[in-house]
PDB file of N, CA and C in Angstrom:
ATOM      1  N   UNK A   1      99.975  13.176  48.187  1.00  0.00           N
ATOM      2  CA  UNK A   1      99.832  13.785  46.877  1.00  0.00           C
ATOM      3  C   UNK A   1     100.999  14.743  46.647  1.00  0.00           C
ATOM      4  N   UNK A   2     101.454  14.425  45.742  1.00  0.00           N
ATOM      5  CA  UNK A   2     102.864  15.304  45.155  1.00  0.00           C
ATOM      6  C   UNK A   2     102.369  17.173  45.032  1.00  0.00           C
ATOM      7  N   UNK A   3     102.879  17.890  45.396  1.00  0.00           N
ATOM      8  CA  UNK A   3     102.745  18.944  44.708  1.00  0.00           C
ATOM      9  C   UNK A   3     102.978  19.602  42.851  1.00  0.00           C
ATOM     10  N   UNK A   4     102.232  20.230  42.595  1.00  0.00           N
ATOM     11  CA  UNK A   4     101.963  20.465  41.206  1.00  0.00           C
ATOM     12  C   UNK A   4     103.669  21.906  41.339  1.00  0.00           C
ATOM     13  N   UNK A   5     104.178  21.874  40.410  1.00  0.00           N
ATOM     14  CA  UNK A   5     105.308  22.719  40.577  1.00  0.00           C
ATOM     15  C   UNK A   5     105.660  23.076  39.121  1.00  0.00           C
ATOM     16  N   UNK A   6     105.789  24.289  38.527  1.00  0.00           N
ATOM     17  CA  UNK A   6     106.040  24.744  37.235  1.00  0.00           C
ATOM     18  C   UNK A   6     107.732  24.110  36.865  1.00  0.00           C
ATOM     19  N   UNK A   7     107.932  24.019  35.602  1.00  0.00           N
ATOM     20  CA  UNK A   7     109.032  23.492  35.246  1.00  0.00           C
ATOM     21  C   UNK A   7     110.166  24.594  35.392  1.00  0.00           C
ATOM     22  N   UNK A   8     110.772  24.459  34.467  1.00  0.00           N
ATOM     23  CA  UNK A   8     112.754  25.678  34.798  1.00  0.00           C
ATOM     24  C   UNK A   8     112.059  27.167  33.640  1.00  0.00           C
ATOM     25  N   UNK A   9     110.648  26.663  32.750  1.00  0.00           N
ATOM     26  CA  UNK A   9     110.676  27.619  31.733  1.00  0.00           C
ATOM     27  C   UNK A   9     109.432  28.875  32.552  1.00  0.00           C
ATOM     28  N   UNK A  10     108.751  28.033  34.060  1.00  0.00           N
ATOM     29  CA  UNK A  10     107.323  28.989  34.422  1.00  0.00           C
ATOM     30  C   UNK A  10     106.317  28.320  34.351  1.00  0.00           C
ATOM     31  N   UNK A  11     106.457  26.918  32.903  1.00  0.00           N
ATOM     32  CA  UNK A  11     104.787  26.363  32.538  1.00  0.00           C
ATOM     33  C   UNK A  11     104.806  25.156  33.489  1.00  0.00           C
ATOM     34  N   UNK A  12     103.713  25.420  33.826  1.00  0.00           N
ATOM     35  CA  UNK A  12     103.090  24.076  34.955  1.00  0.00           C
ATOM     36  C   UNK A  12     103.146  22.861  33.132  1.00  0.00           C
ATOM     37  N   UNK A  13     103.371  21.562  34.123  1.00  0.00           N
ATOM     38  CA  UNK A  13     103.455  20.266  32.998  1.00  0.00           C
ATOM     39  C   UNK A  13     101.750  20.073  32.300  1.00  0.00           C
ATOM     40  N   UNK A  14     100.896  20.290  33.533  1.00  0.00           N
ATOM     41  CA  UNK A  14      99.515  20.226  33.060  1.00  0.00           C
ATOM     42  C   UNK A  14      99.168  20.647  31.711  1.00  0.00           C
ATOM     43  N   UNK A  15      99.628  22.370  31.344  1.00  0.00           N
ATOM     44  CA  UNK A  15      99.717  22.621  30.451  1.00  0.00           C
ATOM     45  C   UNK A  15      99.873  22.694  29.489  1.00  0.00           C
ATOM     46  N   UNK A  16     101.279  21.715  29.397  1.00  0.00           N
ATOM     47  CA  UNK A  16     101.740  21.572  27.885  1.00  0.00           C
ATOM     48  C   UNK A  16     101.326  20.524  27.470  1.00  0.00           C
ATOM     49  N   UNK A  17     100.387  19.898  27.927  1.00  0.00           N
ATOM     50  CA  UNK A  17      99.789  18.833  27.428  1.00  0.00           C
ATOM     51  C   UNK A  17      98.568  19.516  26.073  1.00  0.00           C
ATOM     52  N   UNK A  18      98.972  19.532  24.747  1.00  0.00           N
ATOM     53  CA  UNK A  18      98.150  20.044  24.045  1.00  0.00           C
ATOM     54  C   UNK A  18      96.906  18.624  23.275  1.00  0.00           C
ATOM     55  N   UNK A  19      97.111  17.634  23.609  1.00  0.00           N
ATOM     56  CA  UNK A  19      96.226  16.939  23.363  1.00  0.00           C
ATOM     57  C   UNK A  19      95.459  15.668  24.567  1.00  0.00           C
ATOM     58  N   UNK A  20      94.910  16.533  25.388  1.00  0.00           N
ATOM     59  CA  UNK A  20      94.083  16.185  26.208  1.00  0.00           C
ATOM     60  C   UNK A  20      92.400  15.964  25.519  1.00  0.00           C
ATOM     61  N   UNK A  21      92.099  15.105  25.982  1.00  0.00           N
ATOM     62  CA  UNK A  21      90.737  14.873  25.379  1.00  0.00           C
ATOM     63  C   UNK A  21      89.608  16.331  25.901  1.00  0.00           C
ATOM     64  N   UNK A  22      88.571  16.394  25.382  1.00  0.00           N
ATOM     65  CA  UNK A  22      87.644  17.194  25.883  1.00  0.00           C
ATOM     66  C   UNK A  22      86.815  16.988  24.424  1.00  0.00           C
ATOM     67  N   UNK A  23      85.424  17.631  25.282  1.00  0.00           N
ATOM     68  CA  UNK A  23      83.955  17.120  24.966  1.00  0.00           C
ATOM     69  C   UNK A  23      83.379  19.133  24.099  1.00  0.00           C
ATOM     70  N   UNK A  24      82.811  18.479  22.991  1.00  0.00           N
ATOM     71  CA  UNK A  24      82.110  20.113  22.611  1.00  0.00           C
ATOM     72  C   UNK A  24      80.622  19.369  22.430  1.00  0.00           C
ATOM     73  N   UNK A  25      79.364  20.887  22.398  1.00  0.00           N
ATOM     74  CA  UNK A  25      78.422  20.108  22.021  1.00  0.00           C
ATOM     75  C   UNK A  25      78.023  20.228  20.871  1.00  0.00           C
ATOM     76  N   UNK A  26      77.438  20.145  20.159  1.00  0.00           N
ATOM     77  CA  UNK A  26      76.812  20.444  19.101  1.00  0.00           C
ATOM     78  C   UNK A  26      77.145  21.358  18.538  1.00  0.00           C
ATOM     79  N   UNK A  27      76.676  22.271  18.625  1.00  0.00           N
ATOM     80  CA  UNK A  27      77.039  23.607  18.197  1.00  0.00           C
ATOM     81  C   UNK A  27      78.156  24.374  18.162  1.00  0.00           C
ATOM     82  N   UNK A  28      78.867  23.664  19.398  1.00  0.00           N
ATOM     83  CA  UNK A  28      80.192  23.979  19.774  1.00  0.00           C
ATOM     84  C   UNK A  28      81.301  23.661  18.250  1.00  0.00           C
ATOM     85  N   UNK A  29      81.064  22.352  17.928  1.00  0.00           N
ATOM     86  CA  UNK A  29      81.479  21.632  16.845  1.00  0.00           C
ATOM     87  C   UNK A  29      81.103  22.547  15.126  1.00  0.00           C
ATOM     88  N   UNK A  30      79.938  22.358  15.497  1.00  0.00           N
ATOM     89  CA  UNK A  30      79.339  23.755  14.023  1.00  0.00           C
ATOM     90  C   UNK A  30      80.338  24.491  14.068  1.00  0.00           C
ATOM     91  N   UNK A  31      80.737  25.273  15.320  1.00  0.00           N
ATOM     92  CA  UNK A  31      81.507  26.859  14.405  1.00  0.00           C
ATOM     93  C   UNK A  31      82.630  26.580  15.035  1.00  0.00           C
ATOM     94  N   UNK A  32      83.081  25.099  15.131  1.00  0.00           N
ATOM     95  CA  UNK A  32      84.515  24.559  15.198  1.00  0.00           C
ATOM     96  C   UNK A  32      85.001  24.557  13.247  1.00  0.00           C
ATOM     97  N   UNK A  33      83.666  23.916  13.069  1.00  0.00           N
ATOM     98  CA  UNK A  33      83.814  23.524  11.243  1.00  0.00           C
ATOM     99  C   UNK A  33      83.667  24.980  10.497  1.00  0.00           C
ATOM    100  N   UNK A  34      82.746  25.770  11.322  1.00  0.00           N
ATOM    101  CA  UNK A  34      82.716  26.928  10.299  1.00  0.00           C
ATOM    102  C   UNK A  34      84.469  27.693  10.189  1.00  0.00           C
ATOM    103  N   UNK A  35      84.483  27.698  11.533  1.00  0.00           N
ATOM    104  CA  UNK A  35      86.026  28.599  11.746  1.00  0.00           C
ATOM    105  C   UNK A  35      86.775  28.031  10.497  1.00  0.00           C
ATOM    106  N   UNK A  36      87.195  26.409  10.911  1.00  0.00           N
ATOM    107  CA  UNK A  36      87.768  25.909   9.599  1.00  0.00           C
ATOM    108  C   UNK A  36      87.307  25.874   8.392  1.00  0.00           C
ATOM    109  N   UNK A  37      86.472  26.294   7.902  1.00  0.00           N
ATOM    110  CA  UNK A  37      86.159  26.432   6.888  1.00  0.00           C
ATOM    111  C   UNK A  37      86.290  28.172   5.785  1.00  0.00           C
ATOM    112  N   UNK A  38      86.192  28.452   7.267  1.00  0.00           N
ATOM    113  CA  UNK A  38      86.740  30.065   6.412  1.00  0.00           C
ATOM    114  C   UNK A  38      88.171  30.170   6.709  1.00  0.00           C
ATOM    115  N   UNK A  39      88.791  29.715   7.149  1.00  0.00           N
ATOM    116  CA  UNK A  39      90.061  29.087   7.154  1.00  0.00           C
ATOM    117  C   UNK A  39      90.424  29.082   6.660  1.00  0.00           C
ATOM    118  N   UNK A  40      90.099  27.944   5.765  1.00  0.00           N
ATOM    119  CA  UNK A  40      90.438  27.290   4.494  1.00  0.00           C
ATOM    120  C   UNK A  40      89.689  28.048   3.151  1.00  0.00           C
ATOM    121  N   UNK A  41      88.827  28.809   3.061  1.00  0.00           N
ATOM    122  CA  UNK A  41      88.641  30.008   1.850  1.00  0.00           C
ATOM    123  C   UNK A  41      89.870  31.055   1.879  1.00  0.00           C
ATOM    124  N   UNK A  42      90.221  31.198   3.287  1.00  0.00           N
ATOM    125  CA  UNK A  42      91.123  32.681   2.907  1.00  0.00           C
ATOM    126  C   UNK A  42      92.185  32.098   2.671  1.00  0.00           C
ATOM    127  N   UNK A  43      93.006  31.046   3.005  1.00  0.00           N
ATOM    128  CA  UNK A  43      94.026  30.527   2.471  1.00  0.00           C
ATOM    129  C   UNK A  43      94.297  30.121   1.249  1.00  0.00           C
ATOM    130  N   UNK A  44      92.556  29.691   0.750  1.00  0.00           N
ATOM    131  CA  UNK A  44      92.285  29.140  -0.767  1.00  0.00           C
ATOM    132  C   UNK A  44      92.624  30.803  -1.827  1.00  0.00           C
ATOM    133  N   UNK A  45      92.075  31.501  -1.244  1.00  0.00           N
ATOM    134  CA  UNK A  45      91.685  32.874  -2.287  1.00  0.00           C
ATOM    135  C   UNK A  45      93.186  33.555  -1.990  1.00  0.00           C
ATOM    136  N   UNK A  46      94.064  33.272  -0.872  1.00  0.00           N
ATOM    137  CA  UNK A  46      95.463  33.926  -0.573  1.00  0.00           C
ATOM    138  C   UNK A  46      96.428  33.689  -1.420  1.00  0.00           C
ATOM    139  N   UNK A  47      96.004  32.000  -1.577  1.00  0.00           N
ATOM    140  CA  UNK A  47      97.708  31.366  -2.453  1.00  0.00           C
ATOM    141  C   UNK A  47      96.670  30.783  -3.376  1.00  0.00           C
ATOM    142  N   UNK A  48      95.963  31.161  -4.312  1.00  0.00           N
ATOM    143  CA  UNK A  48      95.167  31.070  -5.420  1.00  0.00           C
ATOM    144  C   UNK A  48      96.170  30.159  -6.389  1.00  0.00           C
ATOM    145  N   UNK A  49      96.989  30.731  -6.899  1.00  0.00           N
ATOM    146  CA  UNK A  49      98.433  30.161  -7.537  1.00  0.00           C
ATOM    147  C   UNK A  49      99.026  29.020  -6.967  1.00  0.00           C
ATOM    148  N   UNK A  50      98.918  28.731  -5.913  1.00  0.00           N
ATOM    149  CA  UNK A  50      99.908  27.337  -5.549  1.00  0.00           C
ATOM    150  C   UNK A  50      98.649  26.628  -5.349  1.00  0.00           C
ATOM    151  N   UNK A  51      97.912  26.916  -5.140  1.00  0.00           N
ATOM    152  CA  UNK A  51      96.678  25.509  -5.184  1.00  0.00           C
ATOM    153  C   UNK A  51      96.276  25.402  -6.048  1.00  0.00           C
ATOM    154  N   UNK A  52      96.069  26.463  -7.668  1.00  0.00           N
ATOM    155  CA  UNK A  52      96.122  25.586  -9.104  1.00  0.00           C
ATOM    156  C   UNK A  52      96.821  24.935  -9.288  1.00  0.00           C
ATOM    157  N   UNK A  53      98.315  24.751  -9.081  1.00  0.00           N
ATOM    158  CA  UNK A  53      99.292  24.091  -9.278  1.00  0.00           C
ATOM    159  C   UNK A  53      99.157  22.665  -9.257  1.00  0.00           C
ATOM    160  N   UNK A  54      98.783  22.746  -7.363  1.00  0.00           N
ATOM    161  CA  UNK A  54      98.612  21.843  -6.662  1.00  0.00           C
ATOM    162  C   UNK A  54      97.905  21.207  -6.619  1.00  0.00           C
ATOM    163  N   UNK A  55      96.769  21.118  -7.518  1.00  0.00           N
ATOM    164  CA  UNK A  55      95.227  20.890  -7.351  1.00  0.00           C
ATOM    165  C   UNK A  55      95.530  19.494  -7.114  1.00  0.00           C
ATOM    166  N   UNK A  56      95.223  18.658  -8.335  1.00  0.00           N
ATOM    167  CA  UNK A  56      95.558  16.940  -8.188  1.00  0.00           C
ATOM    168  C   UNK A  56      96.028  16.634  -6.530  1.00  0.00           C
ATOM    169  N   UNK A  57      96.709  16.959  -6.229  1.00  0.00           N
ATOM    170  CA  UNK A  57      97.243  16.704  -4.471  1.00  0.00           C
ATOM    171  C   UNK A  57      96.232  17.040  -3.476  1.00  0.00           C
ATOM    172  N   UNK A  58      96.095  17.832  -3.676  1.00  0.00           N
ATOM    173  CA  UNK A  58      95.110  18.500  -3.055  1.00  0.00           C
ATOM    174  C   UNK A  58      93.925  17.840  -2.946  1.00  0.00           C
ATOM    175  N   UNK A  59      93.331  17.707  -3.947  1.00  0.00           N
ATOM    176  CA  UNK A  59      92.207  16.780  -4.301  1.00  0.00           C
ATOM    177  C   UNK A  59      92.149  15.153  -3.660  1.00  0.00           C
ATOM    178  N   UNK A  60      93.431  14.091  -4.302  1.00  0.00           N
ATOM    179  CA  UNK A  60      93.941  13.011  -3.254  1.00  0.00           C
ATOM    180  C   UNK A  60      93.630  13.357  -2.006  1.00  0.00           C
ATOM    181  N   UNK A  61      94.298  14.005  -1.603  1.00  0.00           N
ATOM    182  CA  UNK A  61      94.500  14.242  -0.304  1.00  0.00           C
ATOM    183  C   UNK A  61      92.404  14.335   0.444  1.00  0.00           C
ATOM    184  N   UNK A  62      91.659  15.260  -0.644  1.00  0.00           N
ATOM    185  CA  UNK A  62      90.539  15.365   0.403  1.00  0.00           C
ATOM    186  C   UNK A  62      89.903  13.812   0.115  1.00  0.00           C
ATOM    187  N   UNK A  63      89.991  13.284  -1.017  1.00  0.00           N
ATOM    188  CA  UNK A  63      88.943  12.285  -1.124  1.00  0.00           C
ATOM    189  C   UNK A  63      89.644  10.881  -0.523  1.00  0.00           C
ATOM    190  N   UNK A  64      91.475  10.734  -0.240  1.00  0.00           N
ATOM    191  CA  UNK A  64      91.340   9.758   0.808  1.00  0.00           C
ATOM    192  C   UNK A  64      91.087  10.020   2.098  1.00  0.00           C
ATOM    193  N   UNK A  65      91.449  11.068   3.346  1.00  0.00           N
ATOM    194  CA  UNK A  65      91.158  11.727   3.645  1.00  0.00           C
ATOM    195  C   UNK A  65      89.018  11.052   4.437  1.00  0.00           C
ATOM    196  N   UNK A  66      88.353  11.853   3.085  1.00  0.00           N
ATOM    197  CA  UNK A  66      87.141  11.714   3.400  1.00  0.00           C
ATOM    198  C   UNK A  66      86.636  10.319   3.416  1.00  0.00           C
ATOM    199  N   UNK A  67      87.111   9.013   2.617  1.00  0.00           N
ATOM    200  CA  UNK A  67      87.043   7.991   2.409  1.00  0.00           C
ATOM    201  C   UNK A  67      87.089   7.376   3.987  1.00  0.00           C
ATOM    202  N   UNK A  68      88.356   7.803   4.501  1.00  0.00           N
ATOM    203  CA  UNK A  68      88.752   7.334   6.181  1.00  0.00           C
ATOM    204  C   UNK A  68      87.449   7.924   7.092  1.00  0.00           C
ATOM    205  N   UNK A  69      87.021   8.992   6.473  1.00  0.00           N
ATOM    206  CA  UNK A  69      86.236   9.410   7.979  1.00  0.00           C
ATOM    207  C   UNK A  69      85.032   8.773   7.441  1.00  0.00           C
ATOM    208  N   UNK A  70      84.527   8.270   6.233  1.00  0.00           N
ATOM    209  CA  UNK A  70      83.354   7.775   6.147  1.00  0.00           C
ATOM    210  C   UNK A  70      83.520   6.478   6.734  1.00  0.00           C
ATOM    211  N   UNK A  71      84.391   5.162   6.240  1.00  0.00           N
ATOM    212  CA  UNK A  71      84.362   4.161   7.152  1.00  0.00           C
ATOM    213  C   UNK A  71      84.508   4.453   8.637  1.00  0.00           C
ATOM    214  N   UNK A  72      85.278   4.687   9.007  1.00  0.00           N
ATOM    215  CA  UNK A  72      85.030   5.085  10.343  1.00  0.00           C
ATOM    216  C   UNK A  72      84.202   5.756  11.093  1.00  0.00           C
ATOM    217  N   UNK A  73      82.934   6.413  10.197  1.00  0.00           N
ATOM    218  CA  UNK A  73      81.933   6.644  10.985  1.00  0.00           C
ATOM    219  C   UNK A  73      80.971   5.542  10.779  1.00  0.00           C
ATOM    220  N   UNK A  74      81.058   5.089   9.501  1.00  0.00           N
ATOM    221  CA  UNK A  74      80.060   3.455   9.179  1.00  0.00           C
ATOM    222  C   UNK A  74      80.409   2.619  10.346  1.00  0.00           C
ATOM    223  N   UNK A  75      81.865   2.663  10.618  1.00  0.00           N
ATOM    224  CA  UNK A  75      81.794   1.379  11.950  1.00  0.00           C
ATOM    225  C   UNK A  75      81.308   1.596  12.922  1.00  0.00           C
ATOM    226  N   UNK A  76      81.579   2.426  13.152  1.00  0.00           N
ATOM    227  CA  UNK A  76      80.750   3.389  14.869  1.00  0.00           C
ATOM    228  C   UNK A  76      78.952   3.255  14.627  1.00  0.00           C
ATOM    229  N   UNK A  77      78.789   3.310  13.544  1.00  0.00           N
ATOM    230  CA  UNK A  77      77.397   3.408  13.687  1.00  0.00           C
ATOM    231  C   UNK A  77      76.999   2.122  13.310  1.00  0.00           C
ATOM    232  N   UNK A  78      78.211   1.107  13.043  1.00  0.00           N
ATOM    233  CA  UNK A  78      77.569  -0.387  13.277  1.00  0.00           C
ATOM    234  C   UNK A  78      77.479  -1.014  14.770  1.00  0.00           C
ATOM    235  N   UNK A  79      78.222  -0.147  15.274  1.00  0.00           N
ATOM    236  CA  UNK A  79      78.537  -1.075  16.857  1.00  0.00           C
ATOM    237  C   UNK A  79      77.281  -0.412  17.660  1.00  0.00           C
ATOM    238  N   UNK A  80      76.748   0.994  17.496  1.00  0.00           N
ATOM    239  CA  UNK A  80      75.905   0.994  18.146  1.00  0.00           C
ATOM    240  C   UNK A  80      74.352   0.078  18.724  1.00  0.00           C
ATOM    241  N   UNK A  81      74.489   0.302  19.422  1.00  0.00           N
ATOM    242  CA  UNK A  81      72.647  -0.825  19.825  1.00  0.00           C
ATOM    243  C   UNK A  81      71.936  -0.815  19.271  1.00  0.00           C
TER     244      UNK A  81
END
C-alpha cells in the first residue's frame, strides 16, 4: 500500500476531491433545502433590481430546471419493485 503524502501546496489529494459521493438522512436533506432556501430569499431581497430585470430568465431557468427533476424522479420511481 502506497503511502498517503500531501502535495507541494500541504493538501493531502483525498481532500481536494470536492465531489465525492455521501449519504444525508432525511432531515439532514430538510435543512440542506432550508439553508438553500434562505439563501436564495436574501439574495432575492439583496439584488431586488437585477432579478426584476431578470425575471423571464430566471423563471426559464426554474421551470426547465424543475421539469428535469420531475422526470427523473418519475423514472426512478418507475424502476422501483
Amino acid at each position: 500500500m502506497t503511502p498517503i503524502v500531501p502535495n507541494a501546496l500541504g493538501v493531502y489529494p483525498e481532500a481536494m476531491n470536492l465531489f465525492k459521493p455521501f449519504t444525508l438522512r432525511w432531515w439532514q436533506m430538510g435543512l440542506f433545502k432550508l439553508c438553500l432556501a434562505c439563501g436564495g430569499i436574501i439574495l432575492g431581497v439583496y439584488f431586488h433590481a437585477f432579478f426584476l430585470t431578470s425575471m423571464p430568465v430566471v423563471a426559464v431557468l426554474f421551470v426547465l430546471s424543475a421539469m428535469y427533476l420531475i422526470a427523473v424522479w418519475w423514472k426512478q420511481m418507475q424502476q422501483l419493485p
